[in-house]
PDB file of N, CA and C in Angstrom:
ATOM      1  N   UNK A   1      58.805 294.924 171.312  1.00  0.00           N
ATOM      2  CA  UNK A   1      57.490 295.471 171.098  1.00  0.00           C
ATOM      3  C   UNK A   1      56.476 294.328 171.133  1.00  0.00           C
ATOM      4  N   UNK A   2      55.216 294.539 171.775  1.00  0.00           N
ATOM      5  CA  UNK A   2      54.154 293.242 172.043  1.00  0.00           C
ATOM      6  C   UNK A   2      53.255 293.265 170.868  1.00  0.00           C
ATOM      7  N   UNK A   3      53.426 294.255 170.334  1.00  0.00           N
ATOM      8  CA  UNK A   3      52.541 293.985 168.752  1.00  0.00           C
ATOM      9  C   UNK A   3      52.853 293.621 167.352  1.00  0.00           C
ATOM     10  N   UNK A   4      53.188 293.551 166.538  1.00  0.00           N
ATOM     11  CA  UNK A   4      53.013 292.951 165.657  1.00  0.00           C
ATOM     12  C   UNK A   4      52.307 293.267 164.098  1.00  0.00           C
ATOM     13  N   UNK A   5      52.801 294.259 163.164  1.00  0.00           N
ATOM     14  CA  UNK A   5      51.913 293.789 161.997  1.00  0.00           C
ATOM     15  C   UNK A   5      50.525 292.456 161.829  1.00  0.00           C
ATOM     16  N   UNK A   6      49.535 292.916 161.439  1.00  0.00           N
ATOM     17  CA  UNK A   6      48.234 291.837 161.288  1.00  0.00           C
ATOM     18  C   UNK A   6      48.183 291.976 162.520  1.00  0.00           C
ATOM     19  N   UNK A   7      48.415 292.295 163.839  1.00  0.00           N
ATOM     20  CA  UNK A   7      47.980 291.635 164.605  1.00  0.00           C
ATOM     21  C   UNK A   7      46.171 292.317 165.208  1.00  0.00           C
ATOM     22  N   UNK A   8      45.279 291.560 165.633  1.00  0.00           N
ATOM     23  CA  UNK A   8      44.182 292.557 165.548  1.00  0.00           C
ATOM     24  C   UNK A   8      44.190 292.919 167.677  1.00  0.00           C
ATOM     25  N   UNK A   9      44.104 294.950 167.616  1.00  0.00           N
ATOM     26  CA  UNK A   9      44.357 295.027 168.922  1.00  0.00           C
ATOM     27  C   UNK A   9      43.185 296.033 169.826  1.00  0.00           C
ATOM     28  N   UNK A  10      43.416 296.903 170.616  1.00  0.00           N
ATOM     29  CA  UNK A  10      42.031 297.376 171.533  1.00  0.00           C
ATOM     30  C   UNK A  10      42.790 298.220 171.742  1.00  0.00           C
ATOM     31  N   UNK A  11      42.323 299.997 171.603  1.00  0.00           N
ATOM     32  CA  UNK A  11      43.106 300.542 172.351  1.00  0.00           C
ATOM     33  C   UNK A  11      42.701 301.027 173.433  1.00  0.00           C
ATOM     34  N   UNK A  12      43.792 300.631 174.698  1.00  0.00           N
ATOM     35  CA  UNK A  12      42.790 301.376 175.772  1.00  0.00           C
ATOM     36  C   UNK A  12      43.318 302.812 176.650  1.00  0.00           C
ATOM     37  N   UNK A  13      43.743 303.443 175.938  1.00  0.00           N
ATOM     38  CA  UNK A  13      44.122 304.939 176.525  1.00  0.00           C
ATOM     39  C   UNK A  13      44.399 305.858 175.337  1.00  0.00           C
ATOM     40  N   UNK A  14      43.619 307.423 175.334  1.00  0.00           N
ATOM     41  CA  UNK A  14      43.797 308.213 174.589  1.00  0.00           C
ATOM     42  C   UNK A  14      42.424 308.130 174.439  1.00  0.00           C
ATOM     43  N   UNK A  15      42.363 309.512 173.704  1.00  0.00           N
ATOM     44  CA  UNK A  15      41.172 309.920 172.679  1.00  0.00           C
ATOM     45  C   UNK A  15      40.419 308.695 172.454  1.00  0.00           C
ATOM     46  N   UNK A  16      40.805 307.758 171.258  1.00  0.00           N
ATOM     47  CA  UNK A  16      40.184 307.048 170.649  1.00  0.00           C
ATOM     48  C   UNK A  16      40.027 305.647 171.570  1.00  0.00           C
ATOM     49  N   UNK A  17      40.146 305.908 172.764  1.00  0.00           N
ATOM     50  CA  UNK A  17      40.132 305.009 173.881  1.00  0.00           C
ATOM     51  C   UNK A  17      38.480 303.469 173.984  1.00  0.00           C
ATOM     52  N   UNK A  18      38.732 302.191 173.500  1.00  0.00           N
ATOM     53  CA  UNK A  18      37.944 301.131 172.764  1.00  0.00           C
ATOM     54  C   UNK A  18      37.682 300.948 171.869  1.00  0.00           C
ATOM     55  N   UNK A  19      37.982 301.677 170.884  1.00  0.00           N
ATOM     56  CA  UNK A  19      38.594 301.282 169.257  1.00  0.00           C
ATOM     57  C   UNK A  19      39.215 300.278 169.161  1.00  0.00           C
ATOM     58  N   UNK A  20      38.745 299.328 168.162  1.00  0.00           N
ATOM     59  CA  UNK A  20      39.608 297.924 167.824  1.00  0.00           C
ATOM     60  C   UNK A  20      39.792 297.884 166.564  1.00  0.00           C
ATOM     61  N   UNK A  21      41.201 297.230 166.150  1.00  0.00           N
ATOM     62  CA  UNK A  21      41.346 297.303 164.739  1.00  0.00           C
ATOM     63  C   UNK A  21      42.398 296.789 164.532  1.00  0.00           C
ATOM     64  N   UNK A  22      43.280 296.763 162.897  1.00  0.00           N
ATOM     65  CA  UNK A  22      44.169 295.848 162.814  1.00  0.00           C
ATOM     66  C   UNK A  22      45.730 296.655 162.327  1.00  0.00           C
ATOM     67  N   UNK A  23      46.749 296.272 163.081  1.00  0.00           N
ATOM     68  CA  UNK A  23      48.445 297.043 162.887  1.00  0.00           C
ATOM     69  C   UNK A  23      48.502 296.928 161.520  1.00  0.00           C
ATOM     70  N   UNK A  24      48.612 298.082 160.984  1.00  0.00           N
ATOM     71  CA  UNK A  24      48.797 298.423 159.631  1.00  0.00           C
ATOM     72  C   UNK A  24      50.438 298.391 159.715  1.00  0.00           C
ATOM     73  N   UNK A  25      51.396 298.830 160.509  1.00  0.00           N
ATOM     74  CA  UNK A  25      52.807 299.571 160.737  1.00  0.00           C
ATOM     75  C   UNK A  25      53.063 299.573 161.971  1.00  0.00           C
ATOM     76  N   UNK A  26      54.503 298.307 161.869  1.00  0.00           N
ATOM     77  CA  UNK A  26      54.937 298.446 163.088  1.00  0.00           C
ATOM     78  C   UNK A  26      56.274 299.712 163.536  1.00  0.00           C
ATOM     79  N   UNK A  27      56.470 300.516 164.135  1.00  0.00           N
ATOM     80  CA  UNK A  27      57.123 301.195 164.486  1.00  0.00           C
ATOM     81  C   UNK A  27      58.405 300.673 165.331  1.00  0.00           C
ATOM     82  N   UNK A  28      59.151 300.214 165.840  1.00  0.00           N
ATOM     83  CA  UNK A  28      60.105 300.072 166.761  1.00  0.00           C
ATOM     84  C   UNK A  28      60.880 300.827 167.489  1.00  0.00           C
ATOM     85  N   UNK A  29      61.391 301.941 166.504  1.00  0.00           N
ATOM     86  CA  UNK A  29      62.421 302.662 166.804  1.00  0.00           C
ATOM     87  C   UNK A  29      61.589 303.315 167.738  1.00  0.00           C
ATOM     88  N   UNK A  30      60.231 304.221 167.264  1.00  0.00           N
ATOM     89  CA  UNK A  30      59.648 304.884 168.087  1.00  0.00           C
ATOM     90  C   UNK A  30      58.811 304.527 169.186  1.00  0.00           C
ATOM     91  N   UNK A  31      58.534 302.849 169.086  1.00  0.00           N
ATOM     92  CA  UNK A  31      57.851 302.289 170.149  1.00  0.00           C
ATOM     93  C   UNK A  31      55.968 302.569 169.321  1.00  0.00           C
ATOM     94  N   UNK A  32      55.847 302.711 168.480  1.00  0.00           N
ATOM     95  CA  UNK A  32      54.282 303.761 167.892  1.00  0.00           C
ATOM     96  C   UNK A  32      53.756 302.125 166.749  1.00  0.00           C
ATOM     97  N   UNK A  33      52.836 302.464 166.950  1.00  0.00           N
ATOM     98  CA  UNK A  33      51.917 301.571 165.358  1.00  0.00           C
ATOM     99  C   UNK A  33      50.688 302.301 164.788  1.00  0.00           C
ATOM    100  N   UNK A  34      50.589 301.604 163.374  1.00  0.00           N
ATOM    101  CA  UNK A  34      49.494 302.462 162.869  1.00  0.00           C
ATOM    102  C   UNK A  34      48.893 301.772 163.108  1.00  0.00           C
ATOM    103  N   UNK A  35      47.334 301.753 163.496  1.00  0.00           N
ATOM    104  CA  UNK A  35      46.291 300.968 163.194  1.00  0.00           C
ATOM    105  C   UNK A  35      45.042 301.779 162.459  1.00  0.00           C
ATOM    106  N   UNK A  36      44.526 300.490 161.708  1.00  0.00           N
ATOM    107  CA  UNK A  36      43.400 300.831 160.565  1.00  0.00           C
ATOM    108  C   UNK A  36      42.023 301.145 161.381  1.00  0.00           C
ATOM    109  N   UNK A  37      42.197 302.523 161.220  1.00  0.00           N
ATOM    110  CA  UNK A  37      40.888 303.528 161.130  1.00  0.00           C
ATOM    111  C   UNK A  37      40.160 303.804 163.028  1.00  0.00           C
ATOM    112  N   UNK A  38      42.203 303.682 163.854  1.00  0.00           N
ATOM    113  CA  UNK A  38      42.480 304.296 164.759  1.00  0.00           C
ATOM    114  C   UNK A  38      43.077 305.966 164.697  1.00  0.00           C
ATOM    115  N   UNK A  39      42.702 306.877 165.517  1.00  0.00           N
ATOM    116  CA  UNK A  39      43.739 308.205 165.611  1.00  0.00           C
ATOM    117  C   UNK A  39      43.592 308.598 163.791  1.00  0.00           C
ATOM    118  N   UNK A  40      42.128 308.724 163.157  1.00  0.00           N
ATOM    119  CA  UNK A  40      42.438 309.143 161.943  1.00  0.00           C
ATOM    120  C   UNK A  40      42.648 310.650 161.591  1.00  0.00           C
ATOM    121  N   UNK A  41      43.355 311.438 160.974  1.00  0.00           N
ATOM    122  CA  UNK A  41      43.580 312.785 160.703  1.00  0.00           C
ATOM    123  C   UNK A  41      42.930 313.217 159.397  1.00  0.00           C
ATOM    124  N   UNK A  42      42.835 314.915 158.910  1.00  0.00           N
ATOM    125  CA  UNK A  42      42.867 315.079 157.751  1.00  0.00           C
ATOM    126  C   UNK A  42      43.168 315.722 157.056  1.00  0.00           C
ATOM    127  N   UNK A  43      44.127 314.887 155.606  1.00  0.00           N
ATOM    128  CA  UNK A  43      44.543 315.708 154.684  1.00  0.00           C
ATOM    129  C   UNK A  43      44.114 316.272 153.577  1.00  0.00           C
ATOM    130  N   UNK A  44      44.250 317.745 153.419  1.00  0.00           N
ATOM    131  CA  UNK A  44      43.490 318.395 152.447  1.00  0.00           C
ATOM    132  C   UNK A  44      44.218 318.104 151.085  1.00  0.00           C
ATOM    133  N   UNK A  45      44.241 317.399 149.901  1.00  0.00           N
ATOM    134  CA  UNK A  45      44.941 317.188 148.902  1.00  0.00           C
ATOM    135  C   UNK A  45      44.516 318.041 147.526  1.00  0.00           C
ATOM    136  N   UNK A  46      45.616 318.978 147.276  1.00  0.00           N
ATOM    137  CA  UNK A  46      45.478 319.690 146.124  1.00  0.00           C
ATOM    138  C   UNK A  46      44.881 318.995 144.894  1.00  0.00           C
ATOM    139  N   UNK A  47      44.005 319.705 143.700  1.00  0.00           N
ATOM    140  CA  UNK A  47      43.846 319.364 142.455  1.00  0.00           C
ATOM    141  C   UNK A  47      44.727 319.496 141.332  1.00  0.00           C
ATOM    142  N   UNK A  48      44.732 318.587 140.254  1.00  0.00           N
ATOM    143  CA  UNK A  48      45.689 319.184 139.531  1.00  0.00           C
ATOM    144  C   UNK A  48      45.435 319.121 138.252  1.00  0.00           C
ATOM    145  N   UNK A  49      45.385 319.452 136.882  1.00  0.00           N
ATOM    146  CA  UNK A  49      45.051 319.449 136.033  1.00  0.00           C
ATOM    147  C   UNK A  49      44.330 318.375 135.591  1.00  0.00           C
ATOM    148  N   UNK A  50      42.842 318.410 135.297  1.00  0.00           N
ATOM    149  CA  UNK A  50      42.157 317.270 135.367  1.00  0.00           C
ATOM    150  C   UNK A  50      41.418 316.560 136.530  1.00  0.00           C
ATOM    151  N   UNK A  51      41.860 316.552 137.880  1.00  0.00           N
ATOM    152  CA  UNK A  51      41.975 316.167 139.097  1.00  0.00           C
ATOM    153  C   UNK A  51      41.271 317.231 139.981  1.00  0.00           C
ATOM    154  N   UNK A  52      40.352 316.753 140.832  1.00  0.00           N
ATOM    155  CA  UNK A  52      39.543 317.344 141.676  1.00  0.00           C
ATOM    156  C   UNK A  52      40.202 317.226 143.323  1.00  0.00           C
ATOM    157  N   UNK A  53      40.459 318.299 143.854  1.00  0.00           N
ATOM    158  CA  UNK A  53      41.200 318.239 145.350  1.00  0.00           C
ATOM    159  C   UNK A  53      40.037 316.952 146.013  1.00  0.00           C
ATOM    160  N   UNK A  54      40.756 316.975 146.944  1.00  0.00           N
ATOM    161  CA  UNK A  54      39.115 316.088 148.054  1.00  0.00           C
ATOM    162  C   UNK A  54      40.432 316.054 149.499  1.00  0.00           C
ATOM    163  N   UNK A  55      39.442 315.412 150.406  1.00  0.00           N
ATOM    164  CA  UNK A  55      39.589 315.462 152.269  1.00  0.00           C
ATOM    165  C   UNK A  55      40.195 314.042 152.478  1.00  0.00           C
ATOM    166  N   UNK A  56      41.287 313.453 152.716  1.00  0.00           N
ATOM    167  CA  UNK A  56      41.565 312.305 152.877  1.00  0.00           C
ATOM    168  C   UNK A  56      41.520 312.090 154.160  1.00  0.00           C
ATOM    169  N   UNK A  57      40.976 310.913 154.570  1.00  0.00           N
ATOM    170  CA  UNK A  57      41.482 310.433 155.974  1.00  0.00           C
ATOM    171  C   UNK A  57      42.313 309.421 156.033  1.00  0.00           C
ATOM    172  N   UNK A  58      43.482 309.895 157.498  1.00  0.00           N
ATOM    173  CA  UNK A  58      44.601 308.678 157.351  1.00  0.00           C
ATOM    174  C   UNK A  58      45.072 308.331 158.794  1.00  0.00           C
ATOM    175  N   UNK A  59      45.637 307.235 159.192  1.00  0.00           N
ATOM    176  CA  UNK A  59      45.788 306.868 160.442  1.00  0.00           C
ATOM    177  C   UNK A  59      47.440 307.391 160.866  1.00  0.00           C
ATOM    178  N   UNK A  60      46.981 307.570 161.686  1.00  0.00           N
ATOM    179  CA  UNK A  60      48.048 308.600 162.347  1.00  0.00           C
ATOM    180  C   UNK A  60      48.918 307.347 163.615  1.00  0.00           C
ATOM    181  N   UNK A  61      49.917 307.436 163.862  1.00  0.00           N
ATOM    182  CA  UNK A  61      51.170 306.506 164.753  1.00  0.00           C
ATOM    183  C   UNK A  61      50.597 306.813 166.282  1.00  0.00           C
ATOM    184  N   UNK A  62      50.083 305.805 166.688  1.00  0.00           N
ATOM    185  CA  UNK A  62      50.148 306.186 168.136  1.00  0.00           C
ATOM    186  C   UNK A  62      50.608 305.423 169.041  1.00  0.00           C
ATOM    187  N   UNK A  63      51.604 305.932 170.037  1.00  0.00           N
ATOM    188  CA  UNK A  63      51.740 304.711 171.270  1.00  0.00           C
ATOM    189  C   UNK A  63      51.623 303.407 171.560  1.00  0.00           C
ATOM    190  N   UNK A  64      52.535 303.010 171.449  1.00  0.00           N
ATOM    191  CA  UNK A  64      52.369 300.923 171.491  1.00  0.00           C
ATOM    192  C   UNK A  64      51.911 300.673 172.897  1.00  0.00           C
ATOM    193  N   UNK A  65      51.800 301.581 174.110  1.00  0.00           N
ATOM    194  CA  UNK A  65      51.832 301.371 175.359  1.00  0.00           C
ATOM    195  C   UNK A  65      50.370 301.571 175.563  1.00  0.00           C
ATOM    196  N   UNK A  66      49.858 302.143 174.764  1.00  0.00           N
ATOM    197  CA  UNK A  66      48.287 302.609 174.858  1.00  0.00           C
ATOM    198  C   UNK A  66      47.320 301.422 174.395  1.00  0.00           C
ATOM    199  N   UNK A  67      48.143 300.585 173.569  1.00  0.00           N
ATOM    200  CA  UNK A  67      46.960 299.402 173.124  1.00  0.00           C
ATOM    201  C   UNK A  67      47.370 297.761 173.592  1.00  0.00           C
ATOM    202  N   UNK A  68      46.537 296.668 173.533  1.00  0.00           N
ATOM    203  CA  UNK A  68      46.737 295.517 174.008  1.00  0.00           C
ATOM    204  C   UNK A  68      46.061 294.693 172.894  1.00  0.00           C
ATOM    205  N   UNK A  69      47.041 294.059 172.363  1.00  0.00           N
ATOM    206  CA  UNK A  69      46.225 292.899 171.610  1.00  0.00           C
ATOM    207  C   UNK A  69      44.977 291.377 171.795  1.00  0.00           C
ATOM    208  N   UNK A  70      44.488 291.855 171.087  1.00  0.00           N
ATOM    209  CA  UNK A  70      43.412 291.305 171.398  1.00  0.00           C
ATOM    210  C   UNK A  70      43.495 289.666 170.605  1.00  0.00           C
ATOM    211  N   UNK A  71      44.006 289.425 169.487  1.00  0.00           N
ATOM    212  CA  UNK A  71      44.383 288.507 168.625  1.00  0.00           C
ATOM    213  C   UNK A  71      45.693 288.370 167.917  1.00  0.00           C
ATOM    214  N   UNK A  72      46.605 287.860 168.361  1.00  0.00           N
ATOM    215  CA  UNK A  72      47.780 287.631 167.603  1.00  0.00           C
ATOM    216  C   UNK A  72      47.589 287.011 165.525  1.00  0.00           C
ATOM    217  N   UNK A  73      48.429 287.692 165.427  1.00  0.00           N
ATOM    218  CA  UNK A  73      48.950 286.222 164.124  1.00  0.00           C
ATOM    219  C   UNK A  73      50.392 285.716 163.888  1.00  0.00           C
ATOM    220  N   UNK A  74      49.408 284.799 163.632  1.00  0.00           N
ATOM    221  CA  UNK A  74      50.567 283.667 163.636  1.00  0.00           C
ATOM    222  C   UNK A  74      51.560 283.601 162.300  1.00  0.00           C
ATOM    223  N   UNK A  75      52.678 283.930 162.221  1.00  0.00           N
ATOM    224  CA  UNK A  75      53.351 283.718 161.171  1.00  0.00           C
ATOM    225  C   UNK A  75      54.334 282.428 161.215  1.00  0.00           C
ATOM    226  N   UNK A  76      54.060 281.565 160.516  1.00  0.00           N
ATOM    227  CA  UNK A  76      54.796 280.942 159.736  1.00  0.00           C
ATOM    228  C   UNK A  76      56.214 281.091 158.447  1.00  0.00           C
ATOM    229  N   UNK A  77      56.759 280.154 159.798  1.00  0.00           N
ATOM    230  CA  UNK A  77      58.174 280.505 158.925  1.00  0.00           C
ATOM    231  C   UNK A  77      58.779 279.166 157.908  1.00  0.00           C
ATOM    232  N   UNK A  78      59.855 279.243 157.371  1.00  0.00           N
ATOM    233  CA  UNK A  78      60.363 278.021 156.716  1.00  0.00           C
ATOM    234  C   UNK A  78      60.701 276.710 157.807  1.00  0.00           C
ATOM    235  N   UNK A  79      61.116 277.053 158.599  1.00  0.00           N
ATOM    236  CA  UNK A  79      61.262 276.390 159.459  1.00  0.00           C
ATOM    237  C   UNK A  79      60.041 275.210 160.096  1.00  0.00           C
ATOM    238  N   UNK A  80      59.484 275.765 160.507  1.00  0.00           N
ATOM    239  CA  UNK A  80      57.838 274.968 160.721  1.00  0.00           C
ATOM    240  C   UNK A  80      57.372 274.743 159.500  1.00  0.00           C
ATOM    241  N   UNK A  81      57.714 274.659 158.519  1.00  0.00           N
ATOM    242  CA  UNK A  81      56.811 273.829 157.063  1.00  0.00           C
ATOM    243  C   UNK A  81      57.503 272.296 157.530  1.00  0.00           C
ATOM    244  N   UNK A  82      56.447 271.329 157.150  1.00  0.00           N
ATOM    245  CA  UNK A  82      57.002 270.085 157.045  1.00  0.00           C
ATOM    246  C   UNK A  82      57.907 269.544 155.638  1.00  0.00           C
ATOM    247  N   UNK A  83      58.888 268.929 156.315  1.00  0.00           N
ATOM    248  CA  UNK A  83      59.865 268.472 155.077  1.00  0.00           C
ATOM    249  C   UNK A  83      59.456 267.259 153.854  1.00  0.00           C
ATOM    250  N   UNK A  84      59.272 267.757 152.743  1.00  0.00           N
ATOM    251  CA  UNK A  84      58.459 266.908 151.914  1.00  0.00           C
ATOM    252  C   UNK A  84      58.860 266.359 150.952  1.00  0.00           C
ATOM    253  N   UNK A  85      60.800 266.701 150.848  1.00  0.00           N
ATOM    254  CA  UNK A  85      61.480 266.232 149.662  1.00  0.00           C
ATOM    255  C   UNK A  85      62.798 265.648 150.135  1.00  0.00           C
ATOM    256  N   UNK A  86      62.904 264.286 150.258  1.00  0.00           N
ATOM    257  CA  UNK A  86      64.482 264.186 150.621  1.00  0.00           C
ATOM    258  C   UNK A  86      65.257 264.087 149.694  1.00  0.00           C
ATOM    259  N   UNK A  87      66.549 264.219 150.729  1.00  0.00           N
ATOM    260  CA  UNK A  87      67.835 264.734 150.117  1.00  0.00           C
ATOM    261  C   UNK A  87      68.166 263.407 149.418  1.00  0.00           C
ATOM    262  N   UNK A  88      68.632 263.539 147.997  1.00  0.00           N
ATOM    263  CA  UNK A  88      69.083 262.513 147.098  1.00  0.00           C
ATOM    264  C   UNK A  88      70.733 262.276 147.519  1.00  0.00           C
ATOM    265  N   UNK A  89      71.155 261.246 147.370  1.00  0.00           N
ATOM    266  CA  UNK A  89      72.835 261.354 147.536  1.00  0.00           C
ATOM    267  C   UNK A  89      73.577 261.285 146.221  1.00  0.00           C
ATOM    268  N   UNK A  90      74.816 261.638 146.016  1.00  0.00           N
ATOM    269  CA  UNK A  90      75.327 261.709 145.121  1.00  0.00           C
ATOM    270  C   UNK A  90      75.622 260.035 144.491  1.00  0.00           C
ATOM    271  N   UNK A  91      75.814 260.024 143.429  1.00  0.00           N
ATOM    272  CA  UNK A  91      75.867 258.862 142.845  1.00  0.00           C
ATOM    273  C   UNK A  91      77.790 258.251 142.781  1.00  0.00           C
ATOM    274  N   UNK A  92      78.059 257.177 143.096  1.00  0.00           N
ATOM    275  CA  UNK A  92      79.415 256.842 143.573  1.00  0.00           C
ATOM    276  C   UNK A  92      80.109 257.453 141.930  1.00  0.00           C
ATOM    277  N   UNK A  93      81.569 257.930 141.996  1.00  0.00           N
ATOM    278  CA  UNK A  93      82.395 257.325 140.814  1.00  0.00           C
ATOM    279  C   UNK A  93      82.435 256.480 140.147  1.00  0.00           C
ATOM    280  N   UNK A  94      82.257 256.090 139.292  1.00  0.00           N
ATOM    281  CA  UNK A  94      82.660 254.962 138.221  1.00  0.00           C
ATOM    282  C   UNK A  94      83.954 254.123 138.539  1.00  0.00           C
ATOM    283  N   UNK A  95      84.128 252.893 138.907  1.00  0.00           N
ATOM    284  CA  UNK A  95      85.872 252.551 138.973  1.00  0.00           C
ATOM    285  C   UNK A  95      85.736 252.364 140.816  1.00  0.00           C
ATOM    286  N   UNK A  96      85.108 252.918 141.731  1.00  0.00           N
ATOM    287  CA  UNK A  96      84.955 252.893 142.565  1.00  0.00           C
ATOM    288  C   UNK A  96      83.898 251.889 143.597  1.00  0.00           C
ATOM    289  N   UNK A  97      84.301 251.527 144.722  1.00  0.00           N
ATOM    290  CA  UNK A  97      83.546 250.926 145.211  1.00  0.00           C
ATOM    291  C   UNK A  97      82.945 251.280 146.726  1.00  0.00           C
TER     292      UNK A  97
END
């Protein structure tokens, strides 16, 4: 998959076709990502004792093939940190030379 969690992307096919924004959820299995305040839907959420219903909006999975990233991020791993503590050696036996 060419995207990436954080990564910030453009989408260019569908409905919401030049919308830019950032991978909330990467999908794989399905090939799909969420992006923030792409393909938003809405859910009507019940009230409940005390609690007032209201209209949520939420981003809905769309097509990894439909968008192109526009900005990667860069993650850093353990590996690329620089090494800042060396290794001590063990101290000989006693009696030994």
């Amino acid at each position: 998959m060419h995207v990436k969690k954080g990564d910030k992307i453009k989408v260019i096919a569908g409905k919401d076709k030049g919308k830019s924004g950032v991978v909330l959820h990467a999908l794989p299995r399905e090939n799909k990502v969420v992006i923030e305040g792409v393909a938003l839907y809405k859910r009507h959420l019940k009230g409940s004792a005390g609690k007032v219903g209201s209209i949520a909006e939420r981003p809905r999975a769309i097509d990894a093939s439909n968008v192109a990233r526009v900005e990667a991020v860069k993650i850093q791993s353990a590996l690329d940190a620089p090494v800042t503590k060396a290794k001590k050696t063990a101290k000989p036996a006693a009696g030994t030379k």
